[in-house]
C-alpha atoms as a PDB file:
ATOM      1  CA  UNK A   1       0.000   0.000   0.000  1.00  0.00           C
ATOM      2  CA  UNK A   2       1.739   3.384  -1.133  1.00  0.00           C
ATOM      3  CA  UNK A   3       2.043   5.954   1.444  1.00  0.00           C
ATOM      4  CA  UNK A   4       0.339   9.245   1.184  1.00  0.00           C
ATOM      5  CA  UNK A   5       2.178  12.354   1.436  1.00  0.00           C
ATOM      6  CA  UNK A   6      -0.371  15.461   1.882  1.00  0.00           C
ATOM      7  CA  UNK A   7       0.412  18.920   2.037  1.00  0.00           C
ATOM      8  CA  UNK A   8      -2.749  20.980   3.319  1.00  0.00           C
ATOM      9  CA  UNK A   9      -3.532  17.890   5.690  1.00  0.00           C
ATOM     10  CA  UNK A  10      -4.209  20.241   8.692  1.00  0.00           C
ATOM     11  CA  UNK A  11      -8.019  21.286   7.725  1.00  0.00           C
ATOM     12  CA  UNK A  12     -10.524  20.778   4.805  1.00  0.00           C
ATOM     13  CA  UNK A  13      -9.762  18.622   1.934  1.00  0.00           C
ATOM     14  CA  UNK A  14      -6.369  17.928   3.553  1.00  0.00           C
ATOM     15  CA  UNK A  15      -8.265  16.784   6.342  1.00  0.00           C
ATOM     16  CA  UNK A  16     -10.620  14.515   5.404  1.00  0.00           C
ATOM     17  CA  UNK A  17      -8.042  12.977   2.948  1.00  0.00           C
ATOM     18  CA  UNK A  18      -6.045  11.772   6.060  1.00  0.00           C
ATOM     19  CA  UNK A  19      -9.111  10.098   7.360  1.00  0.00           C
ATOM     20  CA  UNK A  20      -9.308   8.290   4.677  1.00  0.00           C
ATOM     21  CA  UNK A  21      -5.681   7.196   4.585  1.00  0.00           C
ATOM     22  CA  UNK A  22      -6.081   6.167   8.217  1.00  0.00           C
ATOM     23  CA  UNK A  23      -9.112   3.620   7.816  1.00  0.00           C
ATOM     24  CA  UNK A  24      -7.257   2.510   5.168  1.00  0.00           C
ATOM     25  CA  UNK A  25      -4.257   1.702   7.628  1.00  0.00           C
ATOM     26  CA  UNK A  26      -2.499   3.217   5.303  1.00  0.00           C
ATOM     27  CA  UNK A  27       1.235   5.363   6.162  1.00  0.00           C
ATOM     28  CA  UNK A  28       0.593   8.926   5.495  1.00  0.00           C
ATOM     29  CA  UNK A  29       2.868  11.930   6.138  1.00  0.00           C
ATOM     30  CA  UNK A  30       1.840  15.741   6.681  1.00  0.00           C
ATOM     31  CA  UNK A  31       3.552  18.634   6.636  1.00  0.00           C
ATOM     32  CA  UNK A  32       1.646  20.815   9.224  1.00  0.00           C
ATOM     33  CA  UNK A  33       2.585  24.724   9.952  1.00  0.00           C
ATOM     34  CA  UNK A  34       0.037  25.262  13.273  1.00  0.00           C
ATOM     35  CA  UNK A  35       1.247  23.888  15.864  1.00  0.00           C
ATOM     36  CA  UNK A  36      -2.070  22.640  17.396  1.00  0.00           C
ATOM     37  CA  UNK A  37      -2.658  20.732  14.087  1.00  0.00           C
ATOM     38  CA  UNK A  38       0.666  18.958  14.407  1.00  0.00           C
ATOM     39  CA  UNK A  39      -0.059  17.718  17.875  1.00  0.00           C
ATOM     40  CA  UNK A  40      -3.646  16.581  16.450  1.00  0.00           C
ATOM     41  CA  UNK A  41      -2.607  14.783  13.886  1.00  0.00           C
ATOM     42  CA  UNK A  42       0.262  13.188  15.231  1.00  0.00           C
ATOM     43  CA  UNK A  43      -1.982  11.706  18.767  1.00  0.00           C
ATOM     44  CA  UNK A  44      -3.753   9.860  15.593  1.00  0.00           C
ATOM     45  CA  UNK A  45      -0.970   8.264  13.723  1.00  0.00           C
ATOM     46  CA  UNK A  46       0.182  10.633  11.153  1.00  0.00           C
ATOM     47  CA  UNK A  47       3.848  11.126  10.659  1.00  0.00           C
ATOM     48  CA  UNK A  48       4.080  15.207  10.801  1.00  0.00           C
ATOM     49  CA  UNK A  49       6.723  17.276   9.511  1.00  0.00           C
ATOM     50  CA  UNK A  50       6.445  20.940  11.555  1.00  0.00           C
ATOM     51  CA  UNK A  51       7.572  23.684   8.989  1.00  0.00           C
ATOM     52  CA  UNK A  52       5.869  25.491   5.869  1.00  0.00           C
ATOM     53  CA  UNK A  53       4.634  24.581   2.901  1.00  0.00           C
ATOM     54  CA  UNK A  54       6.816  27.686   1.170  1.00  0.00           C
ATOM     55  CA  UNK A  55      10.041  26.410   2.586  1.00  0.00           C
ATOM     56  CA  UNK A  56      12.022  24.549   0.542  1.00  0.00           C
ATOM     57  CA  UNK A  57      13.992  22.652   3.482  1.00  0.00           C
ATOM     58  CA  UNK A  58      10.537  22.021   5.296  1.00  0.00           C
ATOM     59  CA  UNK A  59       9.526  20.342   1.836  1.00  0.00           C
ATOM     60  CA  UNK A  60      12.353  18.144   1.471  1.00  0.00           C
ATOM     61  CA  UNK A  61      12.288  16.775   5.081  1.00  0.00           C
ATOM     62  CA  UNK A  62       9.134  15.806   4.572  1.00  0.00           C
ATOM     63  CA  UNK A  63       9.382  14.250   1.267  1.00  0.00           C
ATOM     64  CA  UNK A  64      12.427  12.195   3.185  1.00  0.00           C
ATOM     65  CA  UNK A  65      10.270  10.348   5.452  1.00  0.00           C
ATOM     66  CA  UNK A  66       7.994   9.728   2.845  1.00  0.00           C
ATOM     67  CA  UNK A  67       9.027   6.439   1.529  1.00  0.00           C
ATOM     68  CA  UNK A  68       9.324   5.333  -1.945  1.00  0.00           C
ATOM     69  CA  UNK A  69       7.330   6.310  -4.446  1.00  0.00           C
ATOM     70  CA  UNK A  70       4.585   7.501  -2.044  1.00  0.00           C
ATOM     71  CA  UNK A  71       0.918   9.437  -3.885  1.00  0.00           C
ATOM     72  CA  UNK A  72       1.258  13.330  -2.830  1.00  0.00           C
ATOM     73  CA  UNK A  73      -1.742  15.563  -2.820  1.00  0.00           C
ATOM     74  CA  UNK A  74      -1.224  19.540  -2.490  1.00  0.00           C
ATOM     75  CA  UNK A  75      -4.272  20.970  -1.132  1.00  0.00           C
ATOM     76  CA  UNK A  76      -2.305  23.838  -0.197  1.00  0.00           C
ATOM     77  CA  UNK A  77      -4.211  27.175  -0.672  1.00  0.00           C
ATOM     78  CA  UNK A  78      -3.597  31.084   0.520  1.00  0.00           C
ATOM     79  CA  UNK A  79      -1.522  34.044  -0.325  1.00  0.00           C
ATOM     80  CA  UNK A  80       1.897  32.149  -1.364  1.00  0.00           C
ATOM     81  CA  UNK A  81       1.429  29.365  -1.028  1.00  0.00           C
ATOM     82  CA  UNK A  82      -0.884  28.776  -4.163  1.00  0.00           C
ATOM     83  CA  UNK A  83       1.759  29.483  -6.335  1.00  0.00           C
ATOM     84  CA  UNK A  84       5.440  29.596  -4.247  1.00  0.00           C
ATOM     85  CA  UNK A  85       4.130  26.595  -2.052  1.00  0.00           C
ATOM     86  CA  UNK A  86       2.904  24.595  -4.943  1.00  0.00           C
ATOM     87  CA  UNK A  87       6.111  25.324  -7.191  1.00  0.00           C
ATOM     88  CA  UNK A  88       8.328  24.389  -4.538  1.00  0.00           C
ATOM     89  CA  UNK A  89       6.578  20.816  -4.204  1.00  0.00           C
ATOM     90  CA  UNK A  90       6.838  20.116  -7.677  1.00  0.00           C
ATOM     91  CA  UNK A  91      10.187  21.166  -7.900  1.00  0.00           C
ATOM     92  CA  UNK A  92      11.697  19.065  -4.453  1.00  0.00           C
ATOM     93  CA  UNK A  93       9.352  16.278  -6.286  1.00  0.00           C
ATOM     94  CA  UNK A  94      11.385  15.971  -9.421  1.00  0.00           C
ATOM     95  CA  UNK A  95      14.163  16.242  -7.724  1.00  0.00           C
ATOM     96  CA  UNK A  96      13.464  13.388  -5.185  1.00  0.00           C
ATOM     97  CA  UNK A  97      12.277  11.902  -8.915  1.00  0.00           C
ATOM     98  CA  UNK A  98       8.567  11.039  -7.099  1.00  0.00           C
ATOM     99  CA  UNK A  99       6.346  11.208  -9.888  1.00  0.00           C
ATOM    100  CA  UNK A 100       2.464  10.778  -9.037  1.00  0.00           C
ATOM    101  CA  UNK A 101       1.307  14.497  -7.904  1.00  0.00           C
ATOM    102  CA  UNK A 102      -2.603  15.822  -7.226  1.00  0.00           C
ATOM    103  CA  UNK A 103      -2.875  18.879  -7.237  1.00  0.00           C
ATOM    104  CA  UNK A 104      -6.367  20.798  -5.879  1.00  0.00           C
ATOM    105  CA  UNK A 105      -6.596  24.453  -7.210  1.00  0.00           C
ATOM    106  CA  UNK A 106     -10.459  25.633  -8.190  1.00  0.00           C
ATOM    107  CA  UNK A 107     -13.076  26.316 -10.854  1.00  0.00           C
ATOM    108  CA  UNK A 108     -11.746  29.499 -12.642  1.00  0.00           C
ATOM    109  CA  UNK A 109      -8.261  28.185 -13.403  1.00  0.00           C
ATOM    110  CA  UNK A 110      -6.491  27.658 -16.344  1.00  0.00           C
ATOM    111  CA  UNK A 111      -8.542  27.968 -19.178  1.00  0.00           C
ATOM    112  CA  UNK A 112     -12.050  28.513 -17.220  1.00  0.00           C
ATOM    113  CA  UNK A 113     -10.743  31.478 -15.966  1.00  0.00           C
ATOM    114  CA  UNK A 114     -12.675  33.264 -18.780  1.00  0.00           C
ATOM    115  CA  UNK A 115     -16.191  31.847 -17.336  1.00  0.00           C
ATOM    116  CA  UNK A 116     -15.920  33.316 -13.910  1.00  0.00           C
ATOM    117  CA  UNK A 117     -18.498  36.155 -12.989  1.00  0.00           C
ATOM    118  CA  UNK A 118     -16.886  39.413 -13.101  1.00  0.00           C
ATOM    119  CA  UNK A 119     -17.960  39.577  -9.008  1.00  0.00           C
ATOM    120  CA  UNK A 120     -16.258  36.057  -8.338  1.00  0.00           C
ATOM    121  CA  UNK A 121     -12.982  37.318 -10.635  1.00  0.00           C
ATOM    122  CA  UNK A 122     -12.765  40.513  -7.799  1.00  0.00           C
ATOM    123  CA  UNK A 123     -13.623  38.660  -4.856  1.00  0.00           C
ATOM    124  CA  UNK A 124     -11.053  35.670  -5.663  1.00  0.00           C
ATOM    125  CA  UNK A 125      -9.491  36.307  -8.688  1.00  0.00           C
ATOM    126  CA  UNK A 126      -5.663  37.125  -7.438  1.00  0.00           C
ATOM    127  CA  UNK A 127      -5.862  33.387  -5.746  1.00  0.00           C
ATOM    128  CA  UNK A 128      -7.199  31.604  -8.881  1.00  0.00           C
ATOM    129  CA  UNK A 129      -4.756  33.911 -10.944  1.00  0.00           C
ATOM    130  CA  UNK A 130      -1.798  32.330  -8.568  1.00  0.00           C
ATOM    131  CA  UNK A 131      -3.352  28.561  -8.338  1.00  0.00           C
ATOM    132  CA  UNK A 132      -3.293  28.832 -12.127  1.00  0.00           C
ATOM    133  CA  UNK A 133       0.508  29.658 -12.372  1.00  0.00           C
ATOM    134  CA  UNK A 134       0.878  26.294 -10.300  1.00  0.00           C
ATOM    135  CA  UNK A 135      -1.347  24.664 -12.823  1.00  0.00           C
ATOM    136  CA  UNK A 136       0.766  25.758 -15.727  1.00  0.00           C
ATOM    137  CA  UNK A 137       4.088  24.403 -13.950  1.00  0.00           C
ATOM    138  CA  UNK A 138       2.936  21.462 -13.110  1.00  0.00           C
ATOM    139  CA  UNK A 139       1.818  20.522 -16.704  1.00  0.00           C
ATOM    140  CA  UNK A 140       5.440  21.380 -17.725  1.00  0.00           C
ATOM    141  CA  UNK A 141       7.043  19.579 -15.002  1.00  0.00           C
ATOM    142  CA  UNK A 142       7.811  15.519 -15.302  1.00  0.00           C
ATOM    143  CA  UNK A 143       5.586  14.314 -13.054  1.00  0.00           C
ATOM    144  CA  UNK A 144       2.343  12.511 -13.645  1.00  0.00           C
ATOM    145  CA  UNK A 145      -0.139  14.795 -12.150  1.00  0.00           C
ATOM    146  CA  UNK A 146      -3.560  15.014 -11.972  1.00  0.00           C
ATOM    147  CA  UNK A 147      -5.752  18.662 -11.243  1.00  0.00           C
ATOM    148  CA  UNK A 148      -8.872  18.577  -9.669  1.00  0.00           C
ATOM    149  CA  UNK A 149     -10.772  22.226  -9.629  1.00  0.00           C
ATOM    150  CA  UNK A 150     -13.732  21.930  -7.051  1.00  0.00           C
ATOM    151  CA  UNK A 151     -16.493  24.278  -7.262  1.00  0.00           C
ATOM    152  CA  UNK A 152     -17.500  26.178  -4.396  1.00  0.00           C
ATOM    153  CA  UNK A 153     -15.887  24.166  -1.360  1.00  0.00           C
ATOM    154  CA  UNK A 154     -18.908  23.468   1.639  1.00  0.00           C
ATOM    155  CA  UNK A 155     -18.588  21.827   4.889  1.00  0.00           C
ATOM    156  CA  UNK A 156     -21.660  19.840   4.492  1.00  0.00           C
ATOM    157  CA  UNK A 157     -21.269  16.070   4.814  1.00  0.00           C
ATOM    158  CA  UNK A 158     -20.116  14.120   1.728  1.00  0.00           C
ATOM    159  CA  UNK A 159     -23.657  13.309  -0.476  1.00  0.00           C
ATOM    160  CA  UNK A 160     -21.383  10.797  -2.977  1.00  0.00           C
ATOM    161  CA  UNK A 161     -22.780  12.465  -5.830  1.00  0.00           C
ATOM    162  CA  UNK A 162     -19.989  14.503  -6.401  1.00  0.00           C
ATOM    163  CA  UNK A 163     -19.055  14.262 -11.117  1.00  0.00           C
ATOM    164  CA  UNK A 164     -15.959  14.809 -12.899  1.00  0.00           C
ATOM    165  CA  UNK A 165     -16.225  17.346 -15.990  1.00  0.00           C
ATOM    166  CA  UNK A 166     -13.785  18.317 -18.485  1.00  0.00           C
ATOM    167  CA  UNK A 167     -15.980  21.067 -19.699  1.00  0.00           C
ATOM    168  CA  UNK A 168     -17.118  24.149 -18.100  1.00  0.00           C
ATOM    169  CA  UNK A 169     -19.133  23.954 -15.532  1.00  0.00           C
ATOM    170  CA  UNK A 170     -20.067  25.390 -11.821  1.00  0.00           C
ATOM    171  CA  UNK A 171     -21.532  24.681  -8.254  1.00  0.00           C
ATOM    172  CA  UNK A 172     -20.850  23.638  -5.448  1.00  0.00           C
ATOM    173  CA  UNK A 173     -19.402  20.227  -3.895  1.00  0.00           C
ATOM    174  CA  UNK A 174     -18.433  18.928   0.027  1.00  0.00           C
ATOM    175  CA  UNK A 175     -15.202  18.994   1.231  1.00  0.00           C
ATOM    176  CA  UNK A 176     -15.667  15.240   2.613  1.00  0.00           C
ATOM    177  CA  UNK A 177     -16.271  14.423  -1.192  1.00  0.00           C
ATOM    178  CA  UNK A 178     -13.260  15.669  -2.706  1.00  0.00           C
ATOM    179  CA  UNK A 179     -10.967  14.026  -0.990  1.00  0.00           C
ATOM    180  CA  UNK A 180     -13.181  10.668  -1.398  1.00  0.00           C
ATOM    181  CA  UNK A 181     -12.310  11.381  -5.219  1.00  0.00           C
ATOM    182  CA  UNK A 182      -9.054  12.525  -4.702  1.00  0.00           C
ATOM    183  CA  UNK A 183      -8.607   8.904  -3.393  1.00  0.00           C
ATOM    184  CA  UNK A 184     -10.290   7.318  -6.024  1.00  0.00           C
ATOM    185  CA  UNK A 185      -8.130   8.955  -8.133  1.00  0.00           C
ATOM    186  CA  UNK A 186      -4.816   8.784  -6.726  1.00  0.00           C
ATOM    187  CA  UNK A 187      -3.314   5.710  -7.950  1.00  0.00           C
ATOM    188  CA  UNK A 188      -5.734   5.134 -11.551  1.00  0.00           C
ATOM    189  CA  UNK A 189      -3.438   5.890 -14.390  1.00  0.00           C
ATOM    190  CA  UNK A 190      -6.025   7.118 -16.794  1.00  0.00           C
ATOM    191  CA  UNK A 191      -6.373  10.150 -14.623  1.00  0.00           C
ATOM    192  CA  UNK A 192      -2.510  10.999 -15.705  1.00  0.00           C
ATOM    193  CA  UNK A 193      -2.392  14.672 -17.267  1.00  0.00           C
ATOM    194  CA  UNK A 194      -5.849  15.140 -16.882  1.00  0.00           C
ATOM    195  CA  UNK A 195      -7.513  18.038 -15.278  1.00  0.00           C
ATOM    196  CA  UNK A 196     -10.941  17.685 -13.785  1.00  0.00           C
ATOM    197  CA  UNK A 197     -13.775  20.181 -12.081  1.00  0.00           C
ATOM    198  CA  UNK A 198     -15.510  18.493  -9.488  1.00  0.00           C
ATOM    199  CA  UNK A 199     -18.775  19.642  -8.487  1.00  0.00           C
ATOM    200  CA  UNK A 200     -22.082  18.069  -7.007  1.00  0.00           C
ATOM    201  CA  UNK A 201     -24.758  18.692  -9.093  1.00  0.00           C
ATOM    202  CA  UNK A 202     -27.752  17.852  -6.467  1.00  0.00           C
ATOM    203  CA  UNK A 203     -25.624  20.289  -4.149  1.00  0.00           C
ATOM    204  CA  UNK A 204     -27.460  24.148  -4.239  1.00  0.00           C
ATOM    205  CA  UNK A 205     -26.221  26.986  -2.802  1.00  0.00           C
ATOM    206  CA  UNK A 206     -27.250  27.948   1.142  1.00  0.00           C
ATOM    207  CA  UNK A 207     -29.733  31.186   0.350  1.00  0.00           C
ATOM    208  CA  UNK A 208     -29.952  33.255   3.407  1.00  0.00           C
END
């Protein structure tokens, strides 16, 4: 069983991806900046790295006690680190010659930047502008990577009706649900180069 190597695995997708990894008794290593979260995921098993996800020698301790050829998931999101955090990983990646990389970024990336609301382009634009940059190296980099762009990111539980789309589309989708797909994904070589949006389509919008 391959480890799992998970940057982001403090809260949210990150999160729920290491309870996954755990029921599967399965080895998983974190990098974890708060101290709190270190302490919490280390009383359940994880292996945690403390340091920062936009240091370079925090990056390549923790791909050290990774293993071989371990699955690494970046859910990694937030001033730099959507686009310094991100390019360091795939760099200390290709040099530690670890190959399988998902990356989690968000509708509006890339190419689907263009279908964006002109309100959702001010209120998160300089993010998706930055998580794209990511996007772009990692498609130039070696490794075999997969992107997965949720839509709107909810706390709700998991429904399991989460799709994959290669076209443009928008909603919303559960936290709890990307990471299920995220580990459905992780080791299926048909995913390789491809770049996904994940959204639920049964999932509307809270209206207050």
């Amino acid at each position: 069983m391959k480890p799992w190597l998970i940057f982001g695995a403090g809260k949210g997708v990150g999160r729920h991806l290491v309870t996954i990894a755990l029921k599967q008794n399965r080895p998983v290593i974190a990098l974890i900046r708060n101290a709190q979260q270190a302490v919490e995921l280390s009383a359940i098993g994880v292996n945690v790295i403390h340091g920062d996800a936009c240091d370079r020698i925090s990056i390549e301790k923790t791909i050290a006690q990774a293993g071989e050829n371990p699955v690494v998931f970046s859910t990694i999101g937030g001033g730099d680190a959507d686009h310094y955090g991100n390019i360091a990983i795939i760099d200390a990646l290709e040099q530690a010659q670890i190959s399988r990389l998902l990356l989690v970024t968000s509708i509006g990336c890339g190419e689907s930047w263009k279908t964006l609301s002109a309100r959702a382009k001010s209120l998160f634009g300089q993010s998706v502008r930055h998580k794209s940059l990511a996007e772009s190296y990692l498609q130039t980099s070696t490794l075999d990577f997969t992107i997965v762009r949720p839509g709107g990111l909810t706390d709700q539980s998991g429904t399991g009706h989460c799709k994959l789309y290669q076209e443009e589309i928008h909603g919303m989708v559960s936290r709890e649900d990307v990471a299920k797909q995220l580990a459905q994904l992780s080791e299926d070589e048909q995913t390789y180069y491809q770049i996904y949006a994940l959204v639920d389509p049964e999932l509307k919008p809270h209206r207050s």
